[in-house]
C-alpha atoms as a PDB file:
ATOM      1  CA  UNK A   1     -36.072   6.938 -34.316  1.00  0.00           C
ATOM      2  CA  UNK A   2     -33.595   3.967 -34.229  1.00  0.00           C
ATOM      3  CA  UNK A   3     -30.737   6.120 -35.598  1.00  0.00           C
ATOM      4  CA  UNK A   4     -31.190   8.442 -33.053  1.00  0.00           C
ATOM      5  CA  UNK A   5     -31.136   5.928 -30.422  1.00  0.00           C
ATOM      6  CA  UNK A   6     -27.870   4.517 -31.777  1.00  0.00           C
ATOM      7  CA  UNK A   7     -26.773   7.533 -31.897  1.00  0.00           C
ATOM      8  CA  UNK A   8     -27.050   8.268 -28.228  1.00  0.00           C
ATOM      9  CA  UNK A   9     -25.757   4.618 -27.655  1.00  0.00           C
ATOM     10  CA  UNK A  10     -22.442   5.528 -29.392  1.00  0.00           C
ATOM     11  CA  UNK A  11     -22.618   8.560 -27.305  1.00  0.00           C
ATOM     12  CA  UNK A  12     -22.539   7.146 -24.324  1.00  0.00           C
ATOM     13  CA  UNK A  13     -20.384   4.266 -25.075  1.00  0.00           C
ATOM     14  CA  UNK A  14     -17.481   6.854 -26.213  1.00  0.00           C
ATOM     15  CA  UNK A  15     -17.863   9.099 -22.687  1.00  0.00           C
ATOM     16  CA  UNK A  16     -17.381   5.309 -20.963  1.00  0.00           C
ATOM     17  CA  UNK A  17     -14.474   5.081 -23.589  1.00  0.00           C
ATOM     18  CA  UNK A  18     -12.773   8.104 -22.626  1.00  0.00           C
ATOM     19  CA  UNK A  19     -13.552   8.184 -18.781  1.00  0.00           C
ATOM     20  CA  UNK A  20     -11.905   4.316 -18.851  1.00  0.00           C
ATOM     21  CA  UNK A  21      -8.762   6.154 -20.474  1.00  0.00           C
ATOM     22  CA  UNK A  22      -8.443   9.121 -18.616  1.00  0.00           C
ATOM     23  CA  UNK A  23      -8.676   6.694 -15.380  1.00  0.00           C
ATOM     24  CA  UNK A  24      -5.618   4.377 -17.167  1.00  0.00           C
ATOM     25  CA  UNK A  25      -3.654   7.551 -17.599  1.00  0.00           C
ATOM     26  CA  UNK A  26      -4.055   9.357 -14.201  1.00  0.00           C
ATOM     27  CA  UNK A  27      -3.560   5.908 -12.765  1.00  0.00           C
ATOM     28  CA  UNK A  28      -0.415   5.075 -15.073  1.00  0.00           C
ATOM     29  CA  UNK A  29       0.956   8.493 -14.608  1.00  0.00           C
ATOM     30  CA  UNK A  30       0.617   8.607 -10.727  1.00  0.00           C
ATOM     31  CA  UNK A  31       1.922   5.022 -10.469  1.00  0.00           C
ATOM     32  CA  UNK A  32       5.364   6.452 -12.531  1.00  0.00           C
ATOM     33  CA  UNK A  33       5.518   9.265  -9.932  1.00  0.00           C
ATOM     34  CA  UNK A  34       5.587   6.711  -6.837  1.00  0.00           C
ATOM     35  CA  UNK A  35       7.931   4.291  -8.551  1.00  0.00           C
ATOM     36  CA  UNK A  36      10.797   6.672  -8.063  1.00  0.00           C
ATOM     37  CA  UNK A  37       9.997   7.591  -4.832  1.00  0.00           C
ATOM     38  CA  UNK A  38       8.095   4.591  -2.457  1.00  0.00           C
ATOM     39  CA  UNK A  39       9.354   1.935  -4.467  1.00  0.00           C
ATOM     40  CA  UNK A  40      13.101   2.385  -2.591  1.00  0.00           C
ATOM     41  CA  UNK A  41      10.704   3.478   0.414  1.00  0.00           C
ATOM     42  CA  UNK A  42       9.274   0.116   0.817  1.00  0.00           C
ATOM     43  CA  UNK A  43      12.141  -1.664  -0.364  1.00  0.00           C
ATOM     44  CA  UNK A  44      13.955  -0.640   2.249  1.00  0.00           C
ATOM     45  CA  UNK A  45      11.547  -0.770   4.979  1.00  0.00           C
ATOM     46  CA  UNK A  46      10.248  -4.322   4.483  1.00  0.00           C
ATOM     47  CA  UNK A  47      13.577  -6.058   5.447  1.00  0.00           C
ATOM     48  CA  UNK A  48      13.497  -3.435   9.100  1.00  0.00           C
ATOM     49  CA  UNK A  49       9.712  -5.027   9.566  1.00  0.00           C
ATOM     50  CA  UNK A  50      10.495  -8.477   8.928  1.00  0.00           C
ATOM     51  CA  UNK A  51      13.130  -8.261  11.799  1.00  0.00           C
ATOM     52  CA  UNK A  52       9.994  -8.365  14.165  1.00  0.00           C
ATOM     53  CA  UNK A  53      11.498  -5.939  16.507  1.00  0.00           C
ATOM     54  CA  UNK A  54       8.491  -3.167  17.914  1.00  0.00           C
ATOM     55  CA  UNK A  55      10.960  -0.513  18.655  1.00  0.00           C
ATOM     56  CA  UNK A  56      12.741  -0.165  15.297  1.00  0.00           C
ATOM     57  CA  UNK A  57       9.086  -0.946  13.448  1.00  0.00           C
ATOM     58  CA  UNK A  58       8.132   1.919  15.750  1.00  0.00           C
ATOM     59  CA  UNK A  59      10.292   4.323  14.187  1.00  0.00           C
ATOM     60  CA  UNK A  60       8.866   3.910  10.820  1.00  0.00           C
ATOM     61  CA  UNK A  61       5.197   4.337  11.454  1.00  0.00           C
ATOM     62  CA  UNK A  62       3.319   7.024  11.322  1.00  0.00           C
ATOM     63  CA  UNK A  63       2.352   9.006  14.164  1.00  0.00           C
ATOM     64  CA  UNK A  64      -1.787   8.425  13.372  1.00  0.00           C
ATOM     65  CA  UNK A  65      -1.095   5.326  13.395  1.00  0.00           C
ATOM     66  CA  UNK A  66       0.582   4.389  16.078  1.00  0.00           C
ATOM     67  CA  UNK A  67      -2.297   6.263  17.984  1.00  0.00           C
ATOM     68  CA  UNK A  68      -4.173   3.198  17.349  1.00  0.00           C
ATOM     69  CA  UNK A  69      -1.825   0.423  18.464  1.00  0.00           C
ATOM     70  CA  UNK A  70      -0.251   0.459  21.735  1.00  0.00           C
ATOM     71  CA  UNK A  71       3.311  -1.192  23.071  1.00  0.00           C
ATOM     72  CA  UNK A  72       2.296  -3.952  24.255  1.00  0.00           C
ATOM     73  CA  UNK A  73      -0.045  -4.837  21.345  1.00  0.00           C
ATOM     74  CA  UNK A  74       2.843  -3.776  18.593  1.00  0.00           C
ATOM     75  CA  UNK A  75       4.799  -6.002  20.242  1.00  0.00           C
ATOM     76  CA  UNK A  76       2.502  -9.053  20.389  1.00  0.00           C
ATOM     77  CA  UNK A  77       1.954  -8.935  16.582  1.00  0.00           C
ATOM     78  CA  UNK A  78       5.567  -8.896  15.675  1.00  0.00           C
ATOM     79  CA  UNK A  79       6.201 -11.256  18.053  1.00  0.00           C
ATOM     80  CA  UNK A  80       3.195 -13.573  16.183  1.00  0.00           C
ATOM     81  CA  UNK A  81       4.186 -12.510  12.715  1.00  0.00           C
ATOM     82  CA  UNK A  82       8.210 -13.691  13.618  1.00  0.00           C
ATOM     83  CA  UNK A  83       6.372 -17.378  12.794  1.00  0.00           C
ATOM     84  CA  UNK A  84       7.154 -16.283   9.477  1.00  0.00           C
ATOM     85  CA  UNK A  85      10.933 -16.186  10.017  1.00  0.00           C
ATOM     86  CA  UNK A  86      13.365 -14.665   8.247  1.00  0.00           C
ATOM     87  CA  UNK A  87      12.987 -12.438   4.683  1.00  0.00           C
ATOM     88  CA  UNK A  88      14.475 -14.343   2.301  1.00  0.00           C
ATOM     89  CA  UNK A  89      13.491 -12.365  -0.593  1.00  0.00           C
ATOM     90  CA  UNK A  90      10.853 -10.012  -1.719  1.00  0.00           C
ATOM     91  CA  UNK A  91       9.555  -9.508  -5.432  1.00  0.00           C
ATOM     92  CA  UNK A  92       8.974  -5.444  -6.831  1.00  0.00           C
ATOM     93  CA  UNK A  93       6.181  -3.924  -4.837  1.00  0.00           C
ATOM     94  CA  UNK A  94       2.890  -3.559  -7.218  1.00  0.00           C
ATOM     95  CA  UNK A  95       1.187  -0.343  -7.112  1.00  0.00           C
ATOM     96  CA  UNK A  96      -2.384  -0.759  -5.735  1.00  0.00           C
ATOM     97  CA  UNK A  97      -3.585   2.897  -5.685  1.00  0.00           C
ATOM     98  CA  UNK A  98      -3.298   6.601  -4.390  1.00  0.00           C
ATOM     99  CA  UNK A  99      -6.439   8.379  -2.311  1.00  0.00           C
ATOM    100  CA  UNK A 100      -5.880  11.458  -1.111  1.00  0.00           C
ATOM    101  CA  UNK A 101      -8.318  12.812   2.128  1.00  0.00           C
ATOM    102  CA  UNK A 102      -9.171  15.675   4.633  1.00  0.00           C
ATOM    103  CA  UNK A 103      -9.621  15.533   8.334  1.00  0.00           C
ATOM    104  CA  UNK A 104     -10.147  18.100  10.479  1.00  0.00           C
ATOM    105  CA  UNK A 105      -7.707  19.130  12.118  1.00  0.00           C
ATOM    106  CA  UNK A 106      -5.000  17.299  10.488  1.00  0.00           C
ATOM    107  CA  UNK A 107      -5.576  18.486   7.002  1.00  0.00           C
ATOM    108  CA  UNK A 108      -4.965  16.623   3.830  1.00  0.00           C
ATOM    109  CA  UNK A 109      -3.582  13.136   3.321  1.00  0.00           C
ATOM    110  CA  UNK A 110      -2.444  11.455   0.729  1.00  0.00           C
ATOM    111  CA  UNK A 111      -2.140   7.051   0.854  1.00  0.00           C
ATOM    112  CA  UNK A 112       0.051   4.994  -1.423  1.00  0.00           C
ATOM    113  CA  UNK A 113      -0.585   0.980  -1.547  1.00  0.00           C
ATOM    114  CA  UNK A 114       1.367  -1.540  -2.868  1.00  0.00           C
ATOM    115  CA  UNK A 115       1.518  -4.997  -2.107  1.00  0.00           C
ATOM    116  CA  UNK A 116       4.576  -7.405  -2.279  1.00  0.00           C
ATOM    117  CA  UNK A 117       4.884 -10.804  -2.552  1.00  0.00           C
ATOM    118  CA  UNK A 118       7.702 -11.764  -0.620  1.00  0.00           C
ATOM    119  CA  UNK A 119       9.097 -15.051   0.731  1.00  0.00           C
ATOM    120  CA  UNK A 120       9.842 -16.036   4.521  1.00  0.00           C
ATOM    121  CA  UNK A 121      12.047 -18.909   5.760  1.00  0.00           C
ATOM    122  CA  UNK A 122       9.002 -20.622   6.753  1.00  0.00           C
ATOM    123  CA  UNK A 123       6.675 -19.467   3.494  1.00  0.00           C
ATOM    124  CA  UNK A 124       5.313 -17.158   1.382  1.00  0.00           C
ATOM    125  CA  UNK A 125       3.786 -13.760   2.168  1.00  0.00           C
ATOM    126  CA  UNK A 126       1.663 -11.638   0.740  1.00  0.00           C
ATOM    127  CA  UNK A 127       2.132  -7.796   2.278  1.00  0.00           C
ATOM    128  CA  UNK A 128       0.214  -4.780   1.890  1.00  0.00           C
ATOM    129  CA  UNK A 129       1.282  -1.417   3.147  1.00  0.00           C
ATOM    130  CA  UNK A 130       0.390   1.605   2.768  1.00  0.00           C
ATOM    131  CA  UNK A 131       2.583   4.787   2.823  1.00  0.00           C
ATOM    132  CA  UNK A 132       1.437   8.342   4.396  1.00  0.00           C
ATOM    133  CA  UNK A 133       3.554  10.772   1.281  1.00  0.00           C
ATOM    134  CA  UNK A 134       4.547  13.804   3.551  1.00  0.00           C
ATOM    135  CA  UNK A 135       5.940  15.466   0.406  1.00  0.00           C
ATOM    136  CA  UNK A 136       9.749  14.918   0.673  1.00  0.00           C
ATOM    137  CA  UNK A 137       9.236  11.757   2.556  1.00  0.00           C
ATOM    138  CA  UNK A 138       7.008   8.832   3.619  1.00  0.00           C
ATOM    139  CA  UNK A 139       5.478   6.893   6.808  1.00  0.00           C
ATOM    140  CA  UNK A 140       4.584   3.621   7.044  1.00  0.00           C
ATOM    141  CA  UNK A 141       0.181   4.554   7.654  1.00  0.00           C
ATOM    142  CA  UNK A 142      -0.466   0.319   7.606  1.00  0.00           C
ATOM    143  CA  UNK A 143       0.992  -2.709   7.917  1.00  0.00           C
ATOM    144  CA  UNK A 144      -0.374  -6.131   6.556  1.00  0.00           C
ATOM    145  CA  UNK A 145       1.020  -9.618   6.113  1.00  0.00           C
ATOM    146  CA  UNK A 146      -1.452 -12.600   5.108  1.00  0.00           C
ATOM    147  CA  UNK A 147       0.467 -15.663   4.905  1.00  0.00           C
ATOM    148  CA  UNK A 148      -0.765 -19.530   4.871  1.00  0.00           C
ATOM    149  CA  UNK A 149       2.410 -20.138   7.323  1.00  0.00           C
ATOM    150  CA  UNK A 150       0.598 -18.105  10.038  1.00  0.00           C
ATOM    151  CA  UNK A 151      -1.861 -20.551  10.568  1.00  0.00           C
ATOM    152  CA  UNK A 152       0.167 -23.092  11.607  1.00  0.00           C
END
C-alpha cells in the first residue's frame, strides 16, 4: 500500500517536473523571439516618451489605447511625469511576459511586457510597457513609470 502511494507521489511530482520545464522553455524560447524584435522597439521608443511631448507620444500608441485617454489628459501626465527630467540612461529592458487574447470584433492580440530600469536627471525610474506585436511591427498598448522622484 505505501509503495503504491509513493509511487503515485513520484508520479505526480515528475508531471509538476515537466510542466515547470515546458513553462521555462516556452517562456525562454518566446523571450529569444522578442529580444530581436521589441528589444530595439523599446529602446528606441523610451528616449521619444521621456521627451514628455503628447503629440509625438501620440504617434507611438496604439489606437485601443488611445481610445481610453484623451488630449487633454495625455497631456497632463506627461506634463506631471516631465518632474522626472531628462533620460539619462536606461538599462536592457527585462522580459516580463507574452499573453495573447480575443475580442470581438477586433480579433486576436498578442501583449509583450518588459520593464526597464532607467535613470532621470532628477532619479531613478522604474518603467513598464507593454507592446501590441502587429506581426511586422509594434504599438506602444501601455505606458508606466513608478518613480520615488514623483512624489516630490
Amino acid at each position: 500500500m505505501i509503495k503504491r502511494i509513493l509511487k503515485w507521489l513520484g508520479g505526480i511530482l515528475l508531471v509538476i517536473v515537466v510542466l515547470f520545464g515546458a513553462i521555462l522553455a516556452l517562456t525562454t524560447y518566446k523571450q529569444a523571439q522578442y529580444s530581436k524584435t521589441a528589444v530595439p522597439y523599446i529602446e528606441r521608443v523610451v528616449p521619444i516618451l521621456s521627451e514628455w511631448d503628447a503629440p509625438s507620444a501620440r504617434s507611438l500608441f496604439a489606437a485601443q489605447a488611445l481610445e481610453e485617454v484623451s488630449e487633454e489628459d495625455l497631456e497632463k501626465l506627461l506634463d506631471f511625469l516631465s518632474k522626472l527630467g531628462d533620460l539619462l540612461s536606461m538599462d536592457d529592458p527585462k522580459f516580463l511576459q507574452v499573453s495573447a487574447g480575443a475580442s470581438v470584433g477586433e480579433g486576436t492580440s498578442t501583449i509583450v511586457t518588459y520593464t526597464i530600469d532607467a535613470q532621470y536627471e532628477y532619479g531613478p525610474a522604474l518603467i513598464t510597457i507593454r507592446l501590441l506585436d502587429l506581426g511586422d511591427r509594434f504599438e506602444i498598448y501601455y505606458f508606466n513609470v513608478n518613480s520615488s522622484a514623483l512624489l516630490d
